[in-house]
Protein backbone atom coordinates (compact mmCIF):
# COMPACT_ATOMS: atom_id res chain seq x y z
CA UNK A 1 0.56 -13.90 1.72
CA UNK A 2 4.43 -13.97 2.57
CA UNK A 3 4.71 -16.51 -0.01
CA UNK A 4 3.09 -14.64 -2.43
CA UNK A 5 5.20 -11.28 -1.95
CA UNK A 6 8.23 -13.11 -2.27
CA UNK A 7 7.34 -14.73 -5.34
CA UNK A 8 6.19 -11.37 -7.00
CA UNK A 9 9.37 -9.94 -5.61
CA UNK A 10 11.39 -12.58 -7.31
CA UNK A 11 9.74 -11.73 -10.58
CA UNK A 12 10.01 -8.32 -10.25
CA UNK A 13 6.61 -7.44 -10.11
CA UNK A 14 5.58 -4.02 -8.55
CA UNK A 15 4.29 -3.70 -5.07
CA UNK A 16 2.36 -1.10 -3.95
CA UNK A 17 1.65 -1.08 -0.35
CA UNK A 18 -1.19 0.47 1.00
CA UNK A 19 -2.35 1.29 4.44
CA UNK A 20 -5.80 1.76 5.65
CA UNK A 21 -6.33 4.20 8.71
CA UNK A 22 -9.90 4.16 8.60
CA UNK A 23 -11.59 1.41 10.92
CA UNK A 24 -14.79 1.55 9.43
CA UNK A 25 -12.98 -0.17 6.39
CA UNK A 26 -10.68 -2.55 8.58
CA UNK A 27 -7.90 -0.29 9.07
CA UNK A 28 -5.13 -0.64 12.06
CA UNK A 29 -2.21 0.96 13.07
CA UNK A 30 0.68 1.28 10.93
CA UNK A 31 2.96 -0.21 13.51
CA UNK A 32 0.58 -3.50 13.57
CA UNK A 33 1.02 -4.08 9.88
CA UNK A 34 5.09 -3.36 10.32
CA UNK A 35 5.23 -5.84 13.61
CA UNK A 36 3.58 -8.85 11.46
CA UNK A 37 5.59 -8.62 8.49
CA UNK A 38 8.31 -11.43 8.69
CA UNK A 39 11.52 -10.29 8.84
CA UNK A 40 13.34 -11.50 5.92
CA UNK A 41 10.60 -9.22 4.00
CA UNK A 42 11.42 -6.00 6.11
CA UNK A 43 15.31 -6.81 5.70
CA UNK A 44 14.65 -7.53 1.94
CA UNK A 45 12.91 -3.97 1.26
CA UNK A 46 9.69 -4.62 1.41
CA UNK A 47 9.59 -1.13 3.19
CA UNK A 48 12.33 0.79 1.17
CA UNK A 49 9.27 2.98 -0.54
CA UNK A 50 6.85 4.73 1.59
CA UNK A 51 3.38 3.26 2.23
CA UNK A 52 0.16 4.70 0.41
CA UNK A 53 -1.91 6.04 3.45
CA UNK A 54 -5.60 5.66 3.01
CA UNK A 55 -7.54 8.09 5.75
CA UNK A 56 -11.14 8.44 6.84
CA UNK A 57 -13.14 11.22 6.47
CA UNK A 58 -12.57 14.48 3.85
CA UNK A 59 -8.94 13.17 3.22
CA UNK A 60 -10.47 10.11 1.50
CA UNK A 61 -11.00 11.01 -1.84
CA UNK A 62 -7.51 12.58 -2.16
CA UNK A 63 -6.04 9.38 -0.78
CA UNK A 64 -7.59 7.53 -3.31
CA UNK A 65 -6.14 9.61 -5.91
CA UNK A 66 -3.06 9.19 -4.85
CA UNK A 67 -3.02 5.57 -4.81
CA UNK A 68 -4.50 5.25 -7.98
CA UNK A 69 -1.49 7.36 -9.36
CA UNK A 70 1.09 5.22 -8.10
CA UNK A 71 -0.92 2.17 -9.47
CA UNK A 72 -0.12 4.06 -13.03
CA UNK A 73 -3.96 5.87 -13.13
CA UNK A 74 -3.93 9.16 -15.30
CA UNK A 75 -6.52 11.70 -15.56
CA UNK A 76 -9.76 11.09 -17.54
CA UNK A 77 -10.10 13.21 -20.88
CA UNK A 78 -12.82 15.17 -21.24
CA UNK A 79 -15.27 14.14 -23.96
């Protein structure tokens, strides 16, 4: 996966990263995902926007929503 980030990173692709709090969907703490990141990635900005939380529970849906807007998602028109 390093590989891969680095390569989209070279060609300037987007990266959105997203974090999943909810363990029922394989989520871990945020400090987990931040201690097994190599280091030339953290020191490269890899972290210089803020992580898309995704949380369990009635903050779900919103979460969602959120993500999908920084993917670029805009609301559905109503037919």
């Amino acid at each position: 996966l390093a590989e891969q980030v680095k390569q989209a990173r070279a060609d300037r692709l987007p990266i959105v990263l997203v974090h999943e709090n909810d363990p029922a969907f394989g989520g871990c703490p945020f400090d987990y995902v931040f201690q097994t990141t190599p280091q030339e990635l953290i020191a490269g900005g890899l972290y210089k926007d803020l992580a898309k939380s995704c949380f369990p529970g009635h903050h779900r849906k919103v979460s969602l929503v959120l993500l999908a807007k920084s993917l670029g998602a805009t609301p559905a028109r109503s037919r």
